[in-house]
PDB file of N, CA and C in Angstrom:
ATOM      1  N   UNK A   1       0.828  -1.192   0.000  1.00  0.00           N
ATOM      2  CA  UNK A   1       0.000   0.000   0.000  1.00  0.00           C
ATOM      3  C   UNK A   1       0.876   1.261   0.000  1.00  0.00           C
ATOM      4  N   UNK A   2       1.957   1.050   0.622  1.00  0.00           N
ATOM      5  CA  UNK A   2       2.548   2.391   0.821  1.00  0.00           C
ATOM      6  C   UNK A   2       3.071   2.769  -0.604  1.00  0.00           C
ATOM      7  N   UNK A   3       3.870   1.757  -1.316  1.00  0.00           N
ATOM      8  CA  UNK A   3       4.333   2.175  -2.295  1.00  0.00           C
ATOM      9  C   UNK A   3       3.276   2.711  -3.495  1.00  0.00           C
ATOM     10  N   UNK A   4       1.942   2.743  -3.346  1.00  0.00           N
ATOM     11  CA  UNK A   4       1.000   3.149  -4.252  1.00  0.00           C
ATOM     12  C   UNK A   4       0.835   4.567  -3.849  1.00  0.00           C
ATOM     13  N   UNK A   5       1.348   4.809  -2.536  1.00  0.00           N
ATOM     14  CA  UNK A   5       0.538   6.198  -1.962  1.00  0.00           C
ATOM     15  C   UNK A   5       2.388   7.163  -2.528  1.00  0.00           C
ATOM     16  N   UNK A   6       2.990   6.518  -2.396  1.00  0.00           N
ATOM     17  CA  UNK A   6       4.167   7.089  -2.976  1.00  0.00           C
ATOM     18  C   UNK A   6       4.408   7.739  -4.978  1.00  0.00           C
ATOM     19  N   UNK A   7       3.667   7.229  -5.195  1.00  0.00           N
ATOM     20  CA  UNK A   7       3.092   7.387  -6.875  1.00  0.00           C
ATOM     21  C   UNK A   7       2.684   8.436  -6.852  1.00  0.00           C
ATOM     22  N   UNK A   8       1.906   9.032  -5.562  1.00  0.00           N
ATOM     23  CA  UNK A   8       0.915  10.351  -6.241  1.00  0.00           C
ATOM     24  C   UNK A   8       1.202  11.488  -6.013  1.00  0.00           C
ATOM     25  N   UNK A   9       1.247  12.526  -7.052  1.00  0.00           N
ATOM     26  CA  UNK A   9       2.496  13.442  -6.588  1.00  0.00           C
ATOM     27  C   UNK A   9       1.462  14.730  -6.621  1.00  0.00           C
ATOM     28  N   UNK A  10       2.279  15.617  -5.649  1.00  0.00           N
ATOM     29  CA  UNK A  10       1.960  16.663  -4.398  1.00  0.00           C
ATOM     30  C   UNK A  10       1.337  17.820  -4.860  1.00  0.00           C
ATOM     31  N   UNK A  11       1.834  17.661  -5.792  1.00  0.00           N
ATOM     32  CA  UNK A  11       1.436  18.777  -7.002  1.00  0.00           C
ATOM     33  C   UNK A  11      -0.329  18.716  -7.025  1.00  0.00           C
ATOM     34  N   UNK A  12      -0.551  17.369  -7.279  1.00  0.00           N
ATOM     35  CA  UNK A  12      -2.268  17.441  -7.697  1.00  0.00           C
ATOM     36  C   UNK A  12      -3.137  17.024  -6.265  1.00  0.00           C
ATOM     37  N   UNK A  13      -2.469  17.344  -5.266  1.00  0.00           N
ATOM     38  CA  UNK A  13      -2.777  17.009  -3.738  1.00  0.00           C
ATOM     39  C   UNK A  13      -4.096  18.085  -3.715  1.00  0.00           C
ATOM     40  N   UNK A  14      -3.888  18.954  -4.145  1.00  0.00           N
ATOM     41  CA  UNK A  14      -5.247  20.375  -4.461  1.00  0.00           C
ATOM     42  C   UNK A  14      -6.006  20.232  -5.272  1.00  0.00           C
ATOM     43  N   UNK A  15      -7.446  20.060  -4.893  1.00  0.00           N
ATOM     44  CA  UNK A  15      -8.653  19.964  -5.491  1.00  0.00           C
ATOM     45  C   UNK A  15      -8.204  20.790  -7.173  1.00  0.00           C
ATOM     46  N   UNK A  16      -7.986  21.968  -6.643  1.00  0.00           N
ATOM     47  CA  UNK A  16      -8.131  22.993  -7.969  1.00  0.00           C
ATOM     48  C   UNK A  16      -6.837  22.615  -9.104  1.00  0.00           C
ATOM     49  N   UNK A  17      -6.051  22.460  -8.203  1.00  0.00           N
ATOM     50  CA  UNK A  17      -4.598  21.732  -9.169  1.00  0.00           C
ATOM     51  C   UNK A  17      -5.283  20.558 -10.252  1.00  0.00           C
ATOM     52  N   UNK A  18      -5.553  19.878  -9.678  1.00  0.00           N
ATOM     53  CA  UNK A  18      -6.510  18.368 -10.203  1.00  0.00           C
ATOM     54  C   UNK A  18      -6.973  19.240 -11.501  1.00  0.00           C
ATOM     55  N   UNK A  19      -8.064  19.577 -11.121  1.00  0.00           N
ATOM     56  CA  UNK A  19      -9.214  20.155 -11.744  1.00  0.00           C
ATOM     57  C   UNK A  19      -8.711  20.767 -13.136  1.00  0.00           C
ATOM     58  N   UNK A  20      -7.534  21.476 -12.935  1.00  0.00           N
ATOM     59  CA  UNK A  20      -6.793  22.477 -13.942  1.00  0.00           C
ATOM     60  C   UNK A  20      -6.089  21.611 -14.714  1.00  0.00           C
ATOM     61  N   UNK A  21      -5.522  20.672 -14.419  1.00  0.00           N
ATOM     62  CA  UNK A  21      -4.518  19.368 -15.218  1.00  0.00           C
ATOM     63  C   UNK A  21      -5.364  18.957 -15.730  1.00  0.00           C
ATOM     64  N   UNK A  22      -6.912  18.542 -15.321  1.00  0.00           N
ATOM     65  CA  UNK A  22      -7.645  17.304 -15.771  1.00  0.00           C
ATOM     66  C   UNK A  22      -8.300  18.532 -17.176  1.00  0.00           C
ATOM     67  N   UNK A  23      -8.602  19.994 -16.867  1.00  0.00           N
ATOM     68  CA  UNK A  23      -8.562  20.317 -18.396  1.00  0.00           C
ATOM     69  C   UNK A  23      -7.661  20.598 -19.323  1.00  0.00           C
ATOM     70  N   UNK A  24      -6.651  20.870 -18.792  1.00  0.00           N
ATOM     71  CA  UNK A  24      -5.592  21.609 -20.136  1.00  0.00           C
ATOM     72  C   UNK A  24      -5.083  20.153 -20.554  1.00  0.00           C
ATOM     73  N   UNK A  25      -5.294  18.959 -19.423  1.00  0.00           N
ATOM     74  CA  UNK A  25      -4.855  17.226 -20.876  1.00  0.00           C
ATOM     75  C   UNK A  25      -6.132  17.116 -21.377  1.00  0.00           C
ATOM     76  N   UNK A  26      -6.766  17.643 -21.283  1.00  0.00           N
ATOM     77  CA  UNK A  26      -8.282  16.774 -21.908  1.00  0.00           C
ATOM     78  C   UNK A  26      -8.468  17.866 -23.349  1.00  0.00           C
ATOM     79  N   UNK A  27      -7.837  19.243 -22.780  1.00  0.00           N
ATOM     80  CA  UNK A  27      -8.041  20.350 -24.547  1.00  0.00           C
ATOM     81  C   UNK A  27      -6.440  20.642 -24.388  1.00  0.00           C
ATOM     82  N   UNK A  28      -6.082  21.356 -25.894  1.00  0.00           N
ATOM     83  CA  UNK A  28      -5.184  21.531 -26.271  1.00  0.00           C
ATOM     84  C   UNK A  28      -4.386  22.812 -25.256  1.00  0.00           C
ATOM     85  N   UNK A  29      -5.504  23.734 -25.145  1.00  0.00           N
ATOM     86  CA  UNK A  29      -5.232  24.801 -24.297  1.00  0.00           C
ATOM     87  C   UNK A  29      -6.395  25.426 -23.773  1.00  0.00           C
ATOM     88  N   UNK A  30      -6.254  26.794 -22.704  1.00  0.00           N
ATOM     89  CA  UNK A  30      -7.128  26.880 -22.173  1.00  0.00           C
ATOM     90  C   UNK A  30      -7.269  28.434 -21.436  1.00  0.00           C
ATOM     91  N   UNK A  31      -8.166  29.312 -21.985  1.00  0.00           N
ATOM     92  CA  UNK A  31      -7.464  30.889 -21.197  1.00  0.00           C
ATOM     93  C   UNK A  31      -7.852  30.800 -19.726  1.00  0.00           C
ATOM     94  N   UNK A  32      -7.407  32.470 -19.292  1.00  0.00           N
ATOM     95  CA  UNK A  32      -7.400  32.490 -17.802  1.00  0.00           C
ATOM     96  C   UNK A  32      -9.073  32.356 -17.442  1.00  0.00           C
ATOM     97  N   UNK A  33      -9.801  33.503 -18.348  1.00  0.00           N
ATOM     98  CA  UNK A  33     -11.006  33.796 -18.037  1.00  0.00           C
ATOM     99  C   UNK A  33     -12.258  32.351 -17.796  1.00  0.00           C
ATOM    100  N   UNK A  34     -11.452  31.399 -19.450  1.00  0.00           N
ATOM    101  CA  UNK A  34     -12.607  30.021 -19.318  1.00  0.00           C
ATOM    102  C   UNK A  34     -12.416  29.304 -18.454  1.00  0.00           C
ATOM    103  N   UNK A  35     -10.788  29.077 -17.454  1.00  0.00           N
ATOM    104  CA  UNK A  35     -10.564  27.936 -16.389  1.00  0.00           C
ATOM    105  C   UNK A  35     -11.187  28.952 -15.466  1.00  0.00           C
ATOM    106  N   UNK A  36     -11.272  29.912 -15.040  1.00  0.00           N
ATOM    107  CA  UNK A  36     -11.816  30.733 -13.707  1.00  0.00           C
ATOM    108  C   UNK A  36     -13.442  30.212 -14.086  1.00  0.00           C
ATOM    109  N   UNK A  37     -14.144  30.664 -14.839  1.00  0.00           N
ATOM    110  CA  UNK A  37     -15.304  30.323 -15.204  1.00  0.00           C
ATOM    111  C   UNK A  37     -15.577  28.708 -14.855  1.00  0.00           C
ATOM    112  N   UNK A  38     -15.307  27.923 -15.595  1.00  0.00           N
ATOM    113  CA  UNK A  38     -15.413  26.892 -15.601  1.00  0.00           C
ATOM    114  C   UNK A  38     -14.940  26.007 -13.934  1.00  0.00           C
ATOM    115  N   UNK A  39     -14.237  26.371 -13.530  1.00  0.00           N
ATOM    116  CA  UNK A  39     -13.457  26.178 -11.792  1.00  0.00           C
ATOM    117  C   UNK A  39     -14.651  26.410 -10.891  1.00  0.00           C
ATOM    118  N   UNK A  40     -14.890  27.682 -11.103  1.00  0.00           N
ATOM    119  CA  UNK A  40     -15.527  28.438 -10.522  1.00  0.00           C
ATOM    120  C   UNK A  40     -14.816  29.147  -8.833  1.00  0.00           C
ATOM    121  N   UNK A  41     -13.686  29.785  -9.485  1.00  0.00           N
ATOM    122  CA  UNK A  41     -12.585  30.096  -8.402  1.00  0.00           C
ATOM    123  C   UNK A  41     -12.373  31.725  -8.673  1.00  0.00           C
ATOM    124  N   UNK A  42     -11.911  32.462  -7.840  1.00  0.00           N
ATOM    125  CA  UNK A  42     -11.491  33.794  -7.549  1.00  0.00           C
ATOM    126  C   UNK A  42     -10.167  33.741  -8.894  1.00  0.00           C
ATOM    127  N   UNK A  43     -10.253  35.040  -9.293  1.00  0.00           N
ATOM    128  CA  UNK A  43      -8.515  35.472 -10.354  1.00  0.00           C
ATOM    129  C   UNK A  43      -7.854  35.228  -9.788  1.00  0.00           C
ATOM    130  N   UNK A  44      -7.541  35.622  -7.873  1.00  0.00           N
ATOM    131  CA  UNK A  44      -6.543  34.969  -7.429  1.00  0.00           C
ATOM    132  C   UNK A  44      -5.991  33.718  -7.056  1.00  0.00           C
ATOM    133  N   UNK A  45      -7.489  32.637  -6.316  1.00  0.00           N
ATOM    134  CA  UNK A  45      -7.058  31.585  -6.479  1.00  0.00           C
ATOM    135  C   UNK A  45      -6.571  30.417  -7.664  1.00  0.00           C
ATOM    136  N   UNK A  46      -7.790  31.170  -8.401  1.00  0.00           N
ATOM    137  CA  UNK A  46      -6.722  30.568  -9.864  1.00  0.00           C
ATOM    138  C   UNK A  46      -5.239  31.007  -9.930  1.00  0.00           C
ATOM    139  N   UNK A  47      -4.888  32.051  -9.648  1.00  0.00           N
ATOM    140  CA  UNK A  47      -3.371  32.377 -10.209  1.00  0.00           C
ATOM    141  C   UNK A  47      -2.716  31.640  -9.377  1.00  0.00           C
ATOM    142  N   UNK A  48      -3.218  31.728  -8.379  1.00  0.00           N
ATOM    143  CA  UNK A  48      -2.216  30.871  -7.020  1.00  0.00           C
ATOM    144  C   UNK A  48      -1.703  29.563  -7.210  1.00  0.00           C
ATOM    145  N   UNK A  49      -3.006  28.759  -7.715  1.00  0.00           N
ATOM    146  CA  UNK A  49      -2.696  27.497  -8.057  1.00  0.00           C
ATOM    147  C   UNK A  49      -2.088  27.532  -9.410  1.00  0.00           C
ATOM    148  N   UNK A  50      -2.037  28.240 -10.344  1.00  0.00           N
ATOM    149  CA  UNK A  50      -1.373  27.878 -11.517  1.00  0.00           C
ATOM    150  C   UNK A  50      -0.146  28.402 -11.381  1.00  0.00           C
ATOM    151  N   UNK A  51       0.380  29.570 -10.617  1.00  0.00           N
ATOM    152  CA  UNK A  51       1.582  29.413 -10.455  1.00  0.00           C
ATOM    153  C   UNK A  51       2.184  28.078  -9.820  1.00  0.00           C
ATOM    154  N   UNK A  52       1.755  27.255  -8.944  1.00  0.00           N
ATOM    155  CA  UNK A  52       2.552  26.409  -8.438  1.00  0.00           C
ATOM    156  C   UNK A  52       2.282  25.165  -9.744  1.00  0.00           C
ATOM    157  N   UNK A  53       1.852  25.065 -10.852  1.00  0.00           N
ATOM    158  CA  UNK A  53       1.935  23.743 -11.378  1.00  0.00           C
ATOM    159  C   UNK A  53       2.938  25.024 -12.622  1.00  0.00           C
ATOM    160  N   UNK A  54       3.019  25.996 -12.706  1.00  0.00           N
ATOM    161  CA  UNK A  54       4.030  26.249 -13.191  1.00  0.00           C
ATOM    162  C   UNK A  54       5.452  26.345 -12.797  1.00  0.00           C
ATOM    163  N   UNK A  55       5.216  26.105 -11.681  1.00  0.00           N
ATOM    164  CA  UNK A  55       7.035  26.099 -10.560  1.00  0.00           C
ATOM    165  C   UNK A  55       7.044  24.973 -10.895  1.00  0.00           C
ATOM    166  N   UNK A  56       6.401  23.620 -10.953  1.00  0.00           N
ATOM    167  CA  UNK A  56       6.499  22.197 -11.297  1.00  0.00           C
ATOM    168  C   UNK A  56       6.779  22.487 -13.149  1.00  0.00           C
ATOM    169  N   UNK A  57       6.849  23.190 -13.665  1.00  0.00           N
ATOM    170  CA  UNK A  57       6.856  23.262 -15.086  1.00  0.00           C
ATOM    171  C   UNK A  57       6.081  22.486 -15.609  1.00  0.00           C
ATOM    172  N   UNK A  58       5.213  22.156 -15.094  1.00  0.00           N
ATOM    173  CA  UNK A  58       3.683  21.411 -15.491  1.00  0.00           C
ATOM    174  C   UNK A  58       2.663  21.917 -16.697  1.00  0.00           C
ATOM    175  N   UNK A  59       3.237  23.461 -16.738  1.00  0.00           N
ATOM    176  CA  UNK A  59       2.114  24.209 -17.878  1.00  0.00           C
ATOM    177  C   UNK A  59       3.477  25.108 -17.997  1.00  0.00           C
ATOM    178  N   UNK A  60       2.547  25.304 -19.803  1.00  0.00           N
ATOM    179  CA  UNK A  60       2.888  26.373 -20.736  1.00  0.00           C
ATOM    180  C   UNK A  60       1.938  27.252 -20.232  1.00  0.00           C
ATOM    181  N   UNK A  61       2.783  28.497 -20.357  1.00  0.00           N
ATOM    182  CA  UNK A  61       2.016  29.923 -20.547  1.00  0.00           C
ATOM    183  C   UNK A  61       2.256  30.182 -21.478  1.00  0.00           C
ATOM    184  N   UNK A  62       1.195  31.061 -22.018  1.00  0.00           N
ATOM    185  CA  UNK A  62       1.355  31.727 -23.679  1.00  0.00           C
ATOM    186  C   UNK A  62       0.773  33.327 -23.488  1.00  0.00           C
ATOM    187  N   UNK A  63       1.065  34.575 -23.479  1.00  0.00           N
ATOM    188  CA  UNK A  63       0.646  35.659 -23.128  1.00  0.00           C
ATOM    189  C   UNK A  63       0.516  36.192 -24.986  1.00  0.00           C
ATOM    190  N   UNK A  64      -0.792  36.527 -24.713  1.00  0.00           N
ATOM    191  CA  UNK A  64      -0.902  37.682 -26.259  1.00  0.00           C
ATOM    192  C   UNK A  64      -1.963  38.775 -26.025  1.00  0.00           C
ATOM    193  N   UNK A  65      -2.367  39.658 -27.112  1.00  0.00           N
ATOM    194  CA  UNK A  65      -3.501  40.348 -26.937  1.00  0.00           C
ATOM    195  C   UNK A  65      -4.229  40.252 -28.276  1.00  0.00           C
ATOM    196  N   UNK A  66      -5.508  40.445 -27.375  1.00  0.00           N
ATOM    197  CA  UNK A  66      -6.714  40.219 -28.582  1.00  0.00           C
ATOM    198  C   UNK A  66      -7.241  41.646 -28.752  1.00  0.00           C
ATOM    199  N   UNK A  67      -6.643  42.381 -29.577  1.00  0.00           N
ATOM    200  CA  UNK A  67      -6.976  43.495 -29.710  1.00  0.00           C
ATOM    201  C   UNK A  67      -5.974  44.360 -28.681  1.00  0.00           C
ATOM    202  N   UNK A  68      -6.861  45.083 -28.240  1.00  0.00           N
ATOM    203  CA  UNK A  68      -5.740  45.594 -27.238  1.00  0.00           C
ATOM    204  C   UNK A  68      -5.461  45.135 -25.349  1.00  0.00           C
ATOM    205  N   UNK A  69      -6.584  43.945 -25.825  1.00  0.00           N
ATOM    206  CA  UNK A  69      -6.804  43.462 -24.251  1.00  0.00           C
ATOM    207  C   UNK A  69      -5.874  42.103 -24.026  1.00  0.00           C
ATOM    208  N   UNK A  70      -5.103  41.953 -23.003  1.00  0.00           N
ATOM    209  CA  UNK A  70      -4.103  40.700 -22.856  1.00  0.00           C
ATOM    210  C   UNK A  70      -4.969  39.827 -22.978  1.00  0.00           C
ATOM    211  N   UNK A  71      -4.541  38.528 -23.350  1.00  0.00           N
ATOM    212  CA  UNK A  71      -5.091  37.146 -22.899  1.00  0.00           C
ATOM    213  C   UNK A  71      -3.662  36.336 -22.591  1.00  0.00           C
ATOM    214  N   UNK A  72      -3.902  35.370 -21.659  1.00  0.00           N
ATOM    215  CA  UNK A  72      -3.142  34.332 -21.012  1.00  0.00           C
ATOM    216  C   UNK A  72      -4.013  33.188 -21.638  1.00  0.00           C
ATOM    217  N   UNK A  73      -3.056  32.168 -21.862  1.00  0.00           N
ATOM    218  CA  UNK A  73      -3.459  30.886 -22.508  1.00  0.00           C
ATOM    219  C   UNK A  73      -2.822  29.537 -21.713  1.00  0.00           C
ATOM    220  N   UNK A  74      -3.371  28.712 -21.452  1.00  0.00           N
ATOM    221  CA  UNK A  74      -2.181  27.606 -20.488  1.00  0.00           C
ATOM    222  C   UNK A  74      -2.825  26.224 -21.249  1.00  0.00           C
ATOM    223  N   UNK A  75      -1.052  25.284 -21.477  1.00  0.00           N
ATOM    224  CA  UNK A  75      -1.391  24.063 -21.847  1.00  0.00           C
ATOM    225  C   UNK A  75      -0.693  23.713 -21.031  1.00  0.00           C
ATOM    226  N   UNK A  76      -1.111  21.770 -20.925  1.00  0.00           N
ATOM    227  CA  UNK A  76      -0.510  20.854 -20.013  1.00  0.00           C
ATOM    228  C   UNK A  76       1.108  20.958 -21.277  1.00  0.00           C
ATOM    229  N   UNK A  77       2.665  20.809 -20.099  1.00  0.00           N
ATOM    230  CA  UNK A  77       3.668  20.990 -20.763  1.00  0.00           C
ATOM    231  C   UNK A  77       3.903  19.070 -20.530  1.00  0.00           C
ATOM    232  N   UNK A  78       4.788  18.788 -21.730  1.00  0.00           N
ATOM    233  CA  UNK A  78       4.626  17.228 -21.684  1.00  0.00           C
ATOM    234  C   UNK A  78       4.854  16.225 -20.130  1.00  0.00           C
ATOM    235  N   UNK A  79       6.352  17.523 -19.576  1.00  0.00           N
ATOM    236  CA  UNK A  79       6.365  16.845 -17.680  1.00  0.00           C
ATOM    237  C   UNK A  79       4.704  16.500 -17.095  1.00  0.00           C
ATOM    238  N   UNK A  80       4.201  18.049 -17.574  1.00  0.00           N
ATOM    239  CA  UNK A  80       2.806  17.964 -16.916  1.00  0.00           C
ATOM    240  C   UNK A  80       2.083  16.724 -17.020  1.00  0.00           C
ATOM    241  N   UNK A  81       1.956  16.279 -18.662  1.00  0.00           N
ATOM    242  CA  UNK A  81       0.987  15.489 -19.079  1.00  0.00           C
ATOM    243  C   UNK A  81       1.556  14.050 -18.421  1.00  0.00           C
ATOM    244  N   UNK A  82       2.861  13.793 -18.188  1.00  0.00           N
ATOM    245  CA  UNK A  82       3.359  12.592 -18.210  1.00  0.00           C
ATOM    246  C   UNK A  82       2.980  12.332 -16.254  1.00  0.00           C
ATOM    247  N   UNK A  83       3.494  13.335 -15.882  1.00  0.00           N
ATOM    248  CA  UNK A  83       3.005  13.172 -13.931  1.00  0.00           C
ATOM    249  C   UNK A  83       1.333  13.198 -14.049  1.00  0.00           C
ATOM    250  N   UNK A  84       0.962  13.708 -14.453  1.00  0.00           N
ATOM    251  CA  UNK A  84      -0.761  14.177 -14.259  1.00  0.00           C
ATOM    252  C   UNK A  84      -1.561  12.426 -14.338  1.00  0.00           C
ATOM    253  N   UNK A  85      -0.828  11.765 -15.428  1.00  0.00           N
ATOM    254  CA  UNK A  85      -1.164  10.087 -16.152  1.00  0.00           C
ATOM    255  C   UNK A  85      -0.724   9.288 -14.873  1.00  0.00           C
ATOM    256  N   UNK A  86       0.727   9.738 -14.427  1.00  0.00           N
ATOM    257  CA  UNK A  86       1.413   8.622 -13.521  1.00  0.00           C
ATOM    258  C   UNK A  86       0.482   9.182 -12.164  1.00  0.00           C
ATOM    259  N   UNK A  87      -0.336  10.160 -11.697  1.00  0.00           N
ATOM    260  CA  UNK A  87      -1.138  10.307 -10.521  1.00  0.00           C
ATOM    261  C   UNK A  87      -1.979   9.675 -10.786  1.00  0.00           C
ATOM    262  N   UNK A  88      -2.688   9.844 -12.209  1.00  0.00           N
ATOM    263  CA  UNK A  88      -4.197   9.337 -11.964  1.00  0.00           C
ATOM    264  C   UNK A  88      -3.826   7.366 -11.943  1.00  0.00           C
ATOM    265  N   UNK A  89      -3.019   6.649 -12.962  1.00  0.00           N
ATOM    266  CA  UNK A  89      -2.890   5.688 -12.198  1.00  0.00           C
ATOM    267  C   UNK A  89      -2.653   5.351 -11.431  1.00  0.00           C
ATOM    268  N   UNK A  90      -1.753   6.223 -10.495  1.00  0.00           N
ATOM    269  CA  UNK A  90      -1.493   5.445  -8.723  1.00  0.00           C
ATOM    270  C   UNK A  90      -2.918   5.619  -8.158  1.00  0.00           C
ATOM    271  N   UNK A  91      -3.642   6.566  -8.417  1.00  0.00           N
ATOM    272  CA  UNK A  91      -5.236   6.656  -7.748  1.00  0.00           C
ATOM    273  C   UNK A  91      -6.120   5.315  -8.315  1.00  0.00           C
ATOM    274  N   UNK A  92      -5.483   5.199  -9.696  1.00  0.00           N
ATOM    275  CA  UNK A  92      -6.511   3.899 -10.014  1.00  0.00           C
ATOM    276  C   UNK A  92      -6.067   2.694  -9.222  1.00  0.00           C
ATOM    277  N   UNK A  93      -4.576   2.639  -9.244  1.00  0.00           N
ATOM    278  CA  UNK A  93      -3.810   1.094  -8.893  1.00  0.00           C
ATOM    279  C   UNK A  93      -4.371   1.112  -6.562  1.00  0.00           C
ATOM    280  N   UNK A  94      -4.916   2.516  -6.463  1.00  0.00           N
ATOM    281  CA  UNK A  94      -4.873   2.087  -4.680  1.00  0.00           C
ATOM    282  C   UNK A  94      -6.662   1.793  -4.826  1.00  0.00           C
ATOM    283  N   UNK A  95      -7.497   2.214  -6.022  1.00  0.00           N
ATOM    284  CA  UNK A  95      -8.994   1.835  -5.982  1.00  0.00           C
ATOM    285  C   UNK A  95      -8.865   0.321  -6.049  1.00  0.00           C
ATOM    286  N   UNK A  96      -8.313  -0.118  -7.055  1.00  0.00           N
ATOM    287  CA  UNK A  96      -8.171  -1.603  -7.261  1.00  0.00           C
ATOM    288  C   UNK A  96      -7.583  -2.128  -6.341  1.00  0.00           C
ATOM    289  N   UNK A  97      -6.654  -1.904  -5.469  1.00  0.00           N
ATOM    290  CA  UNK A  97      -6.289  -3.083  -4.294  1.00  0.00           C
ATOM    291  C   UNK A  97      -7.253  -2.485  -3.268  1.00  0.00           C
ATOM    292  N   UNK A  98      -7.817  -1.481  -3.104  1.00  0.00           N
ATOM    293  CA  UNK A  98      -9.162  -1.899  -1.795  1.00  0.00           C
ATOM    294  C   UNK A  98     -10.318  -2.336  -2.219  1.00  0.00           C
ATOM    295  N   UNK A  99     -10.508  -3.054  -3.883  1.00  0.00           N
ATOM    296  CA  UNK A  99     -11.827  -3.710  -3.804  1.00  0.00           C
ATOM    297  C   UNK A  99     -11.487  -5.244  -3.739  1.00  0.00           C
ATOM    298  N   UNK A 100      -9.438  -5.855  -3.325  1.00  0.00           N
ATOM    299  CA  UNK A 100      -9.454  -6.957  -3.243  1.00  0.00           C
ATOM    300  C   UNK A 100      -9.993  -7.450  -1.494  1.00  0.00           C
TER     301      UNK A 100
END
C-alpha cells in the first residue's frame, strides 16, 4: 500500500490543481477567463494554483492580446501530461487493491 501512496504526486494534492490538469490534458489549451469560469474560483485563487503547477513546469504559458486586451493561454507541458497520467494511475492502482 505504501508504495501506491508514494506514486501520487503533491502537485495534484489540491482539489483545484486536479481540476486544472484534468482540463488543459483533456483540450489543447485553455485561457485564464474560461478555467476561472469553468473552476468556478477567484482570479486569485486561480493564479495561485497555476503558479505552483508552473514552478512544477507542469504548464505552458502563452501571453498575447486580442486586440488591445491581454489574454493568457495555459497548456498541459509534456512533464505535466506525463506526472498528471502517472497520478491518476497510482489513484486507479490504490482503488483496485481496496476492492481486493
Amino acid at each position: 500500500m505504501k508504495s501506491v501512496l508514494d506514486q501520487f504526486d503533491k502537485a495534484f494534492e489540491n482539489r483545484i490543481r486536479l481540476q486544472i490538469m484534468s482540463v488543459l490534458v483533456a483540450n489543447e489549451n485553455y485561457d485564464f477567463n474560461s478555467l476561472k469560469e469553468l473552476l468556478a474560483v477567484t482570479d486569485g485563487n486561480l493564479a495561485s494554483h497555476l503558479k505552483a503547477l508552473e514552478k512544477e513546469e507542469y504548464i505552458i504559458i502563452y501571453k498575447s492580446f486580442l486586440g488591445k486586451k491581454p489574454n493568457t493561454t495555459y497548456a498541459a507541458s509534456e512533464k505535466g501530461r506525463v506526472a498528471f497520467i502517472k497520478h491518476l494511475s497510482a489513484l486507479e492502482n490504490l482503488i483496485k487493491q481496496q476492492k481486493l
